[in-house]
N, C-alpha and C. Protein backbone atom coordinates (compact mmCIF):
# COMPACT_ATOMS: atom_id res chain seq x y z
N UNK A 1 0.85 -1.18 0.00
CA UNK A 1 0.00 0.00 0.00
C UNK A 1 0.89 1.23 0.00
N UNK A 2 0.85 2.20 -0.77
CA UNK A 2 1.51 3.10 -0.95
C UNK A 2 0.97 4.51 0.37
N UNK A 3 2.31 4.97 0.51
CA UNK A 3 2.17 5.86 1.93
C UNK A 3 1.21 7.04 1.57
N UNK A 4 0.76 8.09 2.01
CA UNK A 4 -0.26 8.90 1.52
C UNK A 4 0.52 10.25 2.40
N UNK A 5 0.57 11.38 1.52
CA UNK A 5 1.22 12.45 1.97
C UNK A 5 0.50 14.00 2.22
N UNK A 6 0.14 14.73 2.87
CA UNK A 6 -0.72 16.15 2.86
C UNK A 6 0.28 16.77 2.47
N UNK A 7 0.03 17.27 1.48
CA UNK A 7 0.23 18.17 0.84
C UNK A 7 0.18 19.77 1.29
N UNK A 8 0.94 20.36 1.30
CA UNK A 8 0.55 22.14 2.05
C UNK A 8 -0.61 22.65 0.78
N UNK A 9 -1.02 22.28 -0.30
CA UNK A 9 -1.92 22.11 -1.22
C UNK A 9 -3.43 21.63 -0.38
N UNK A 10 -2.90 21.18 0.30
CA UNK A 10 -4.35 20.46 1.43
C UNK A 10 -4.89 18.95 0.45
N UNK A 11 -3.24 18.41 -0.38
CA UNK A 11 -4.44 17.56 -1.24
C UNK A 11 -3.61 16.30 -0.72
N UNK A 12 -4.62 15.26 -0.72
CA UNK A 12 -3.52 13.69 -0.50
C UNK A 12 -3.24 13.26 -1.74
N UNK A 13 -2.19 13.18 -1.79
CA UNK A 13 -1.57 12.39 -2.75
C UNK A 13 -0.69 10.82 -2.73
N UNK A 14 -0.29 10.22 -3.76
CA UNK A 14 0.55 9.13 -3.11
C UNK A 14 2.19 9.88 -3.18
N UNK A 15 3.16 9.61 -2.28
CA UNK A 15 4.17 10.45 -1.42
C UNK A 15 5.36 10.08 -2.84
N UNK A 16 4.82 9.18 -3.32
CA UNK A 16 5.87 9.14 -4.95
C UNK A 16 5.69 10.04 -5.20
N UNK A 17 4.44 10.29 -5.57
CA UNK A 17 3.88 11.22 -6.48
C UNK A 17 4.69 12.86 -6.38
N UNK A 18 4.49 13.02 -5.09
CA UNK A 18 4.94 14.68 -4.45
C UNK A 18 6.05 14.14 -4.00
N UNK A 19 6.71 16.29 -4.55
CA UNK A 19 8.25 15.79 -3.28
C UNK A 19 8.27 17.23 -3.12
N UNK A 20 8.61 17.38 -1.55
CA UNK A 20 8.98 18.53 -1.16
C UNK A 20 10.16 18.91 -0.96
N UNK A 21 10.72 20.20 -0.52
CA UNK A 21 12.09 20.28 -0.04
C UNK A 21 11.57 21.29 1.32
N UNK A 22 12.30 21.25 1.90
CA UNK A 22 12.60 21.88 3.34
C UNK A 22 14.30 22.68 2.79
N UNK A 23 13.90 23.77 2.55
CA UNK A 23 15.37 24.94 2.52
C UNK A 23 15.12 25.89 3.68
N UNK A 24 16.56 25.84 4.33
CA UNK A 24 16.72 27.18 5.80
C UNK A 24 17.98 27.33 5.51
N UNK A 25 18.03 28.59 5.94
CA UNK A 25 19.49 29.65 6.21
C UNK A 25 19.37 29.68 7.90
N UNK A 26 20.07 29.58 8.38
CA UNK A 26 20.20 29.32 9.70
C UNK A 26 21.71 29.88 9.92
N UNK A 27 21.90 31.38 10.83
CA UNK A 27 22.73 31.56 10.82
C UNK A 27 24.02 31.38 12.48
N UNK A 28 22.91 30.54 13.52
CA UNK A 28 22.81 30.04 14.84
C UNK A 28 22.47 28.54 14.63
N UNK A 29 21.70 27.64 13.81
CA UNK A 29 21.16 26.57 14.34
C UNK A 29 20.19 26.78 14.99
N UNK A 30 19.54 27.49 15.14
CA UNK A 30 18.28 27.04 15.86
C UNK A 30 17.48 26.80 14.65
N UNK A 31 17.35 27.79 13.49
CA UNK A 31 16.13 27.32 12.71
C UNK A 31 16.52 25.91 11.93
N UNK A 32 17.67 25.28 12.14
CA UNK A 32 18.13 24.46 11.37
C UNK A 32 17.67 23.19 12.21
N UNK A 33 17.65 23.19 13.62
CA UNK A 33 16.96 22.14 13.91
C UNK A 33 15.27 21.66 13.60
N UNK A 34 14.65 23.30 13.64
CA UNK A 34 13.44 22.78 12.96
C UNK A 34 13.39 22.78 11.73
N UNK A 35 14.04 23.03 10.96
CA UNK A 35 14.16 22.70 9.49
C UNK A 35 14.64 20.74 9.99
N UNK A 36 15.39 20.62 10.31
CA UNK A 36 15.40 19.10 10.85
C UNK A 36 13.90 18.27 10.84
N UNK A 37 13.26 18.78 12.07
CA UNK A 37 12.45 18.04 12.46
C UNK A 37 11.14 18.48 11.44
N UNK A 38 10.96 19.62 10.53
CA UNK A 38 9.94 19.62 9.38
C UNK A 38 10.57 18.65 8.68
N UNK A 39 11.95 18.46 8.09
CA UNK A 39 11.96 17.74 6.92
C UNK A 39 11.82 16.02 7.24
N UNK A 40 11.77 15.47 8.81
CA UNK A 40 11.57 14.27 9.32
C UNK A 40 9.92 14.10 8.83
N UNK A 41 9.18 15.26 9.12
CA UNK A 41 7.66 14.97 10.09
C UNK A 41 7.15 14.64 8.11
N UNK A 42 7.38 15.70 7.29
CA UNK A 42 7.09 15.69 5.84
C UNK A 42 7.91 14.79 4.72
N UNK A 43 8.76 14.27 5.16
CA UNK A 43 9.61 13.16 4.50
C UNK A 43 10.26 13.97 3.17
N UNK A 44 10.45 15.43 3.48
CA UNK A 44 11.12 16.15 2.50
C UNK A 44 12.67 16.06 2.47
N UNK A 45 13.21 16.20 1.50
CA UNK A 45 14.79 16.34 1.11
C UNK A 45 15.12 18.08 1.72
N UNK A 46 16.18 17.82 2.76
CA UNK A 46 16.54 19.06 3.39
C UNK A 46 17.62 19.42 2.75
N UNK A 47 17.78 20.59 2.80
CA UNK A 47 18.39 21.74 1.92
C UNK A 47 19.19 22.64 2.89
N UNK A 48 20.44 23.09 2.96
CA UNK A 48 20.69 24.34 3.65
C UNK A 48 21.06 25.56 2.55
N UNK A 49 20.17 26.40 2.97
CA UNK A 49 20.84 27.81 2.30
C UNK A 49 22.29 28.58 2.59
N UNK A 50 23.26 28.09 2.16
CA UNK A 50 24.45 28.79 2.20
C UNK A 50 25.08 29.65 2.24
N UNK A 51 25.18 30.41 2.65
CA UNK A 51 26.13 32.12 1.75
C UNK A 51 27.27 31.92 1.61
N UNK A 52 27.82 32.56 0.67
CA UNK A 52 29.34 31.83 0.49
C UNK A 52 30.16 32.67 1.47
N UNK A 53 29.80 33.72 2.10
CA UNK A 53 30.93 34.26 2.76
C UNK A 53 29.94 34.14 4.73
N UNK A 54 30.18 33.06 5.44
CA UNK A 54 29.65 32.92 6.75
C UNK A 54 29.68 33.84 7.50
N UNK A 55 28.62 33.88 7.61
CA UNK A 55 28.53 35.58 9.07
C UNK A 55 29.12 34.88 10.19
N UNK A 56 29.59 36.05 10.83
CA UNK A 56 29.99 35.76 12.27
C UNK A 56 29.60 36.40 13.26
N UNK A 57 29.93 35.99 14.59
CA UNK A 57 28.71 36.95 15.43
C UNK A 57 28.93 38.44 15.35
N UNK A 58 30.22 38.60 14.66
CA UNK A 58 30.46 40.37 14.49
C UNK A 58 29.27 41.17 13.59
N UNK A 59 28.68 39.70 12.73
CA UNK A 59 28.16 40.21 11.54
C UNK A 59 26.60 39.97 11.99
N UNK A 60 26.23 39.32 12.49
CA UNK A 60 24.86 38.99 13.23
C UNK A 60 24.27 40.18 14.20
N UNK A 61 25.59 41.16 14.71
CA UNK A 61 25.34 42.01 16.16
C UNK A 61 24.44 43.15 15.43
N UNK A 62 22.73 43.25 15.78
CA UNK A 62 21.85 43.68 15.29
C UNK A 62 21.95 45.49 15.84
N UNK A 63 22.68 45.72 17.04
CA UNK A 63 22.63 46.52 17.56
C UNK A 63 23.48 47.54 16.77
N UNK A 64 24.22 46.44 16.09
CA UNK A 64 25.19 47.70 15.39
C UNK A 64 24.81 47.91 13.81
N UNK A 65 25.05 49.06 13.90
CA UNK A 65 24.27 49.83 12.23
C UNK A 65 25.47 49.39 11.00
N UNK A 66 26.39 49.33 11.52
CA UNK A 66 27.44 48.50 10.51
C UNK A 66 27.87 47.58 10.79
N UNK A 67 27.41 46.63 11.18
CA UNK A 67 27.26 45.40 10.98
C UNK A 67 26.60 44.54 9.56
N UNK A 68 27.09 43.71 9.18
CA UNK A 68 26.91 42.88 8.01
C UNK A 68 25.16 42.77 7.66
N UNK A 69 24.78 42.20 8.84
CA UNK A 69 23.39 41.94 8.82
C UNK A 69 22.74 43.49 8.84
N UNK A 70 22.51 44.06 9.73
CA UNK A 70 22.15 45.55 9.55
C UNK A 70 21.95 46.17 8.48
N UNK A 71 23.45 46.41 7.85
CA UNK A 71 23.99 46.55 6.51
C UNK A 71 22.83 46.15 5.34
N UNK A 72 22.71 44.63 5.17
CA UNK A 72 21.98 43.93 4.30
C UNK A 72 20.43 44.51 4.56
N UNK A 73 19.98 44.75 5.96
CA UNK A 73 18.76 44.67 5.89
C UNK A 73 18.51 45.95 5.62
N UNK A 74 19.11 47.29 5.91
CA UNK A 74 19.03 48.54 5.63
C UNK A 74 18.57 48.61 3.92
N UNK A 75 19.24 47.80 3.37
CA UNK A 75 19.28 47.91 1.69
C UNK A 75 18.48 47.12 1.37
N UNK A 76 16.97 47.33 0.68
CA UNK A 76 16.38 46.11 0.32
C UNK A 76 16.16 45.35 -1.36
N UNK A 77 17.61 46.11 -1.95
CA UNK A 77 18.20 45.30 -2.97
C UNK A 77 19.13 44.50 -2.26
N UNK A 78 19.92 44.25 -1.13
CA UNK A 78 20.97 43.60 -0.78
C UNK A 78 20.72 41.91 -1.59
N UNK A 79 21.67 41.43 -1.78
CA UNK A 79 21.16 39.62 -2.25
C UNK A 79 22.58 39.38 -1.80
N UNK A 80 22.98 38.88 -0.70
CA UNK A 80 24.33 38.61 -0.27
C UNK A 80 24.21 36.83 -1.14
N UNK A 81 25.38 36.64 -1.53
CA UNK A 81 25.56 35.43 -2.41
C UNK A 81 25.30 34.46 -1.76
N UNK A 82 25.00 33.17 -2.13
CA UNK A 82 24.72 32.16 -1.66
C UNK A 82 25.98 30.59 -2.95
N UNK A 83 25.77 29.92 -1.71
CA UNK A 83 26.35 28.47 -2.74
C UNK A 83 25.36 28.28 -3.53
N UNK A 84 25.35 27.91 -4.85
CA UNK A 84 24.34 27.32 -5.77
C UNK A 84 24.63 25.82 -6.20
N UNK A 85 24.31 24.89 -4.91
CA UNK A 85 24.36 23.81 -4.87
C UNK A 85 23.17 22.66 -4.82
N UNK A 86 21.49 23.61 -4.79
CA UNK A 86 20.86 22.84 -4.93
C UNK A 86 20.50 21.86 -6.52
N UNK A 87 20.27 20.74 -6.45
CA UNK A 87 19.86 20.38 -7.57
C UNK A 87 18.52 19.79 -7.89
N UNK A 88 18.22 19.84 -9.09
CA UNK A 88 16.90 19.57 -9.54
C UNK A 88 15.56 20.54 -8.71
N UNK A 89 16.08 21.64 -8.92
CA UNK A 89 14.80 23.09 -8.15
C UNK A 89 13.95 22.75 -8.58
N UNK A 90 13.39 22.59 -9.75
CA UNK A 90 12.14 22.61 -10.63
C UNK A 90 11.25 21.02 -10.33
N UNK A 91 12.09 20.29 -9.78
CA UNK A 91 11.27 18.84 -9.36
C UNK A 91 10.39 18.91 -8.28
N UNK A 92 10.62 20.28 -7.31
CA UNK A 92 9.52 20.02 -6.39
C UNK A 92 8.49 20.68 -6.65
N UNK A 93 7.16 19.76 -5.40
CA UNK A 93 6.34 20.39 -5.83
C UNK A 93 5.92 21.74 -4.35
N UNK A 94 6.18 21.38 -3.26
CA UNK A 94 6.18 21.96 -2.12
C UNK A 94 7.24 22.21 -1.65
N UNK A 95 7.57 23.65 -1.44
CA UNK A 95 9.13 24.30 -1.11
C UNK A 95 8.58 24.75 0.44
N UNK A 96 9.07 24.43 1.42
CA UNK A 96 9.35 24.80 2.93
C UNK A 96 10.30 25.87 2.92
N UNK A 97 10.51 26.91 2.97
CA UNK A 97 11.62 28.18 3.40
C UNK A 97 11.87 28.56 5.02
N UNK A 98 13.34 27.79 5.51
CA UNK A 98 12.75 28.29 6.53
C UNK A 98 14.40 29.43 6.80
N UNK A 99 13.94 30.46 7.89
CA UNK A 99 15.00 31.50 8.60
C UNK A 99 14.79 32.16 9.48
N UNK A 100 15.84 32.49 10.48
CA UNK A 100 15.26 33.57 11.50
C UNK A 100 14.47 35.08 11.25
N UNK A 101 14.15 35.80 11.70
CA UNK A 101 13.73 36.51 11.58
C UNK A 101 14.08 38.07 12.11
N UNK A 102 14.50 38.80 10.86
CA UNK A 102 15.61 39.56 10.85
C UNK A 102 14.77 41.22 10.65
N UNK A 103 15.03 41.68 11.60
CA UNK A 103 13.68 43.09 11.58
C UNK A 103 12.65 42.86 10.80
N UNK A 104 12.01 41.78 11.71
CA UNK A 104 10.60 41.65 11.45
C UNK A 104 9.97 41.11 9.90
N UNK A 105 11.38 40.84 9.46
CA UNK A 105 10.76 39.94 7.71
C UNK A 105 12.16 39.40 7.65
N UNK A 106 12.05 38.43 6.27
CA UNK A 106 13.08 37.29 6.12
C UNK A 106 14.36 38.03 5.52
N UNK A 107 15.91 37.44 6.31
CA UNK A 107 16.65 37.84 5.93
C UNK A 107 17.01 37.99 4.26
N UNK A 108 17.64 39.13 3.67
CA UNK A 108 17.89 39.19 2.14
C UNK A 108 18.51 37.85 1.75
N UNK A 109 18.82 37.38 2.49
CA UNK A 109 19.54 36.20 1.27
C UNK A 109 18.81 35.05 0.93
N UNK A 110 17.50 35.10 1.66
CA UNK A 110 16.39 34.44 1.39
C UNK A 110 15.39 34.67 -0.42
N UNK A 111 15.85 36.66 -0.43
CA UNK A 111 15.57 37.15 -1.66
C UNK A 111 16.26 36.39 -2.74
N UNK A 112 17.53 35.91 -2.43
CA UNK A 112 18.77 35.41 -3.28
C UNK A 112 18.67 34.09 -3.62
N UNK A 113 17.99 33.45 -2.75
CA UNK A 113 17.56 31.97 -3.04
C UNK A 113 16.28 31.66 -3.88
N UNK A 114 15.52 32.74 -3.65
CA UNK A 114 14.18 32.28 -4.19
C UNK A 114 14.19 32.96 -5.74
N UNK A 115 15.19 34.12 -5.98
CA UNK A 115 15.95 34.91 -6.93
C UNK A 115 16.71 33.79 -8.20
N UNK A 116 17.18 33.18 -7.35
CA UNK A 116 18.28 31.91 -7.90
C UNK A 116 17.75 30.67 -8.58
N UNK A 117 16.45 30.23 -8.12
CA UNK A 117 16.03 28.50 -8.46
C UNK A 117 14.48 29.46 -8.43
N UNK A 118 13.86 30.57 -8.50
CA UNK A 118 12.76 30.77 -9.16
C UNK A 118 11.35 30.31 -8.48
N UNK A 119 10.74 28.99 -8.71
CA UNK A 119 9.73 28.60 -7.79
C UNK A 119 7.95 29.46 -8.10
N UNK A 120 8.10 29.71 -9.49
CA UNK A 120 7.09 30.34 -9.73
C UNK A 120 5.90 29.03 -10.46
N UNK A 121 5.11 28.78 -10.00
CA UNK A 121 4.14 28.38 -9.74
C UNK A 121 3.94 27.11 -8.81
N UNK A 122 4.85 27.38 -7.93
CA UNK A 122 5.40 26.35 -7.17
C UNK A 122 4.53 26.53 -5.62
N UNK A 123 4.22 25.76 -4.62
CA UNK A 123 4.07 26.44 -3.26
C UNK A 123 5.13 26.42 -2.82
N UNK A 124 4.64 27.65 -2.31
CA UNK A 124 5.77 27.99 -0.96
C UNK A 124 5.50 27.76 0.35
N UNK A 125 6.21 27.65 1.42
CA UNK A 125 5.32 27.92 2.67
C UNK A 125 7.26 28.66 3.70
N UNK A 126 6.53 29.44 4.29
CA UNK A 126 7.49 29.87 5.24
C UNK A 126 7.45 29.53 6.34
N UNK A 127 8.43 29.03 7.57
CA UNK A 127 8.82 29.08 8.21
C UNK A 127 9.93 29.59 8.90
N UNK A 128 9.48 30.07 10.36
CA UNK A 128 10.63 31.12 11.16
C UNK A 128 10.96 30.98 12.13
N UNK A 129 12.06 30.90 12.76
CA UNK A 129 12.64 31.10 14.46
C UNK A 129 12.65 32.64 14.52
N UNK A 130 12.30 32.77 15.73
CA UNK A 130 12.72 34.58 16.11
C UNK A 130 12.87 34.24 17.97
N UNK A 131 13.33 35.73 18.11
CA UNK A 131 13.49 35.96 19.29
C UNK A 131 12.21 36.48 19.83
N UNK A 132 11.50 37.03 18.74
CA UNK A 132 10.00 37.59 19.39
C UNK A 132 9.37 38.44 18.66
N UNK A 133 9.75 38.41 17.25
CA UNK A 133 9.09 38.64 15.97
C UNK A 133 8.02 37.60 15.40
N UNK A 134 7.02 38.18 14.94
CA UNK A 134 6.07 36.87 14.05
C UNK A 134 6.62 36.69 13.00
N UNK A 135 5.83 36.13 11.52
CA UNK A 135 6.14 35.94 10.50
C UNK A 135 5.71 36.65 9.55
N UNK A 136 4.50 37.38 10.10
CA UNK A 136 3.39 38.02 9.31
C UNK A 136 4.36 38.62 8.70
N UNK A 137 5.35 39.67 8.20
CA UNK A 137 5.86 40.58 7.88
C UNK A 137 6.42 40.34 6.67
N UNK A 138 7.38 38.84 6.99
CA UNK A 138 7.59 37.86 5.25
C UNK A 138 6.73 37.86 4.92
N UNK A 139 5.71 37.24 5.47
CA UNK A 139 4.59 36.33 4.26
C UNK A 139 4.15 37.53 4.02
N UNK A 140 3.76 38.77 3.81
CA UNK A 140 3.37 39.70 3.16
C UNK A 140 3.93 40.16 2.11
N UNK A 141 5.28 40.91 2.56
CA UNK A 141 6.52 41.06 1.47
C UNK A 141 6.27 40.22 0.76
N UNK A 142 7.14 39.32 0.85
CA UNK A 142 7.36 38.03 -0.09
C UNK A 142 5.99 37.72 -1.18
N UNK A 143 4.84 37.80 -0.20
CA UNK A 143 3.72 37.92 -1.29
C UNK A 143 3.87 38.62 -2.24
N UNK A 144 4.25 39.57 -2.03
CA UNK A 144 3.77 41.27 -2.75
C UNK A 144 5.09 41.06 -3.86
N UNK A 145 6.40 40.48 -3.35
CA UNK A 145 7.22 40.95 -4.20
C UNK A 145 7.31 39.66 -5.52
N UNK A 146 7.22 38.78 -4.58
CA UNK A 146 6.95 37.75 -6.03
C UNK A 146 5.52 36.78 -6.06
N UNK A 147 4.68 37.66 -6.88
CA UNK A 147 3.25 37.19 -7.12
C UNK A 147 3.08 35.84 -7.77
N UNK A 148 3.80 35.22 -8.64
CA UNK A 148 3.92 34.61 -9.40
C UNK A 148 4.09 32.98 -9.05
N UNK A 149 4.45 33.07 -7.49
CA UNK A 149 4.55 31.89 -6.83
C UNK A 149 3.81 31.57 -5.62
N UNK A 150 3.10 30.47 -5.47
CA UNK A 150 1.77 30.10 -4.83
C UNK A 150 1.76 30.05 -3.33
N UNK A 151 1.74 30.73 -2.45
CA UNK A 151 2.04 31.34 -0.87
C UNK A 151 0.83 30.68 0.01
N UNK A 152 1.61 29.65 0.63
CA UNK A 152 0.62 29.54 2.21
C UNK A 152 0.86 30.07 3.28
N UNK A 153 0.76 30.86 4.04
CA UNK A 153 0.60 31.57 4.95
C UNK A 153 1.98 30.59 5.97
N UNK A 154 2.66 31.08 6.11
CA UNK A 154 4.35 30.35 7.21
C UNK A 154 3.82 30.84 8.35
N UNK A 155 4.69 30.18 9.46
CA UNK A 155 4.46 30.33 10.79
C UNK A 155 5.85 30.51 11.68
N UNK A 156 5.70 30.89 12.71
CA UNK A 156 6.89 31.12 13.44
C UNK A 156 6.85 30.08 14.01
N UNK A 157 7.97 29.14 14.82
CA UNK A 157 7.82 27.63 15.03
C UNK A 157 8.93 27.69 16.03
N UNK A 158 9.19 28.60 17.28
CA UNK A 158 10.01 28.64 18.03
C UNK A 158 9.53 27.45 19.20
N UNK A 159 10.60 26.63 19.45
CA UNK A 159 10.07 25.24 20.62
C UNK A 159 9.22 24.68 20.05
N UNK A 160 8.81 24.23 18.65
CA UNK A 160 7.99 23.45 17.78
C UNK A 160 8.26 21.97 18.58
N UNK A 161 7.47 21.45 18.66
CA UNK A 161 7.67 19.91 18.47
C UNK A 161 7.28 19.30 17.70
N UNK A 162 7.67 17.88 17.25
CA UNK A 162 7.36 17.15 15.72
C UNK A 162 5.83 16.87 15.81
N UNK A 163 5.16 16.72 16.53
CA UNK A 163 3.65 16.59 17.01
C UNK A 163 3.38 18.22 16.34
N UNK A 164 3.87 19.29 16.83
CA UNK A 164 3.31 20.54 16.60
C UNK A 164 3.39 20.46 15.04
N UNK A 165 4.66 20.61 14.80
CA UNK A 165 4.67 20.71 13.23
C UNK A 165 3.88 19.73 12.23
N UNK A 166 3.38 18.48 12.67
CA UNK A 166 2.91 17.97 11.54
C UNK A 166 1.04 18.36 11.55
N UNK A 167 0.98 18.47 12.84
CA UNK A 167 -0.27 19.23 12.92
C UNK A 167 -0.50 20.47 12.30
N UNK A 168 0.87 21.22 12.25
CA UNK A 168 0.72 22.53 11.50
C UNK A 168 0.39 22.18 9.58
N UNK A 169 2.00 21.62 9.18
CA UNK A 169 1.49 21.17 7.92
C UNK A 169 0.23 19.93 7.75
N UNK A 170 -0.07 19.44 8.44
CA UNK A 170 -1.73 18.65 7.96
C UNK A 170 -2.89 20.22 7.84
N UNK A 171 -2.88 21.06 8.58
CA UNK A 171 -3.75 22.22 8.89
C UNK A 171 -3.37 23.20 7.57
N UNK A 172 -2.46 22.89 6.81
CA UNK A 172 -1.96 24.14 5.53
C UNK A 172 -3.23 23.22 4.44
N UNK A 173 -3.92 24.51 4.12
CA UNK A 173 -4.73 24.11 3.02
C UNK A 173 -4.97 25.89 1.90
């Protein structure tokens, strides 16, 4: 009997059939563990988003206005580079995005990934760690800036458990 998969589409399918990916930029590990435990609960192929040049906590320190991250988010052309190591983009059918949450919407190099492998008529769904930001702020942007690709509403997933999350994606319709 073939396994049966929910779809963030809200549709069952057989789990041949669909394939998702789970992609996060994680510049701490924290969102990388729940990028972990989404890509367990959904049986998706996990992905890390790369940048080719690694921040460090000099570059993370939010407080400071020249700082790397700061820097990037001040500019909202920034697309800091990434590795372009995923393969076969166009095979999925459900893309998971996940990242912390960087004044209140998704860090630019998130722009750079979705910039890079495209994903237009594809779903998306976001996911976020924060310190005490929601998500609402991506999933708006991101709506607005690229229309062209099919948006379920992401969630912030700080202390998620694999129970939480699959309840979350069974509930994406």
């Amino acid at each position: 009997m073939a396994a049966l998969m929910l779809t963030a589409c809200g549709q069952t399918k057989k789990s041949n059939e669909m394939k998702a990916l789970v992609a996060y930029f994680s510049a701490t590990g924290t969102t990388e563990a729940v990028a972990k435990d989404l890509a367990e609960v959904t049986g998706a192929t996990l992905y890390e988003i790369k940048p080719e040049v690694k921040y460090t906590a000099a570059d993370l320190d939010w407080r400071n206005k020249e700082s790397r991250s700061s820097v990037e988010m001040a500019d909202k052309n920034s697309r800091p580079a990434i590795v372009k190591d995923l393969k076969d983009a166009d095979s999925f059918d459900v893309v998971y995005i996940g990242f912390p949450v960087w004044w209140y919407t998704a860090p630019t190099i998130i722009n750079t990934f979705i910039e890079t492998y495209g994903f237009e008529g594809k779903t998306v769904v976001f996911f976020a760690t924060s310190g005490g930001s929601s998500i609402d702020k991506a999933n708006q942007d991101f709506k607005a800036q690229y229309p062209k690709i099919v948006w379920k509403a992401g969630k912030t997933l700080n202390g998620a458990t694999k129970d939480d999350i699959k309840t979350w994606v069974d509930g994406l319709k």
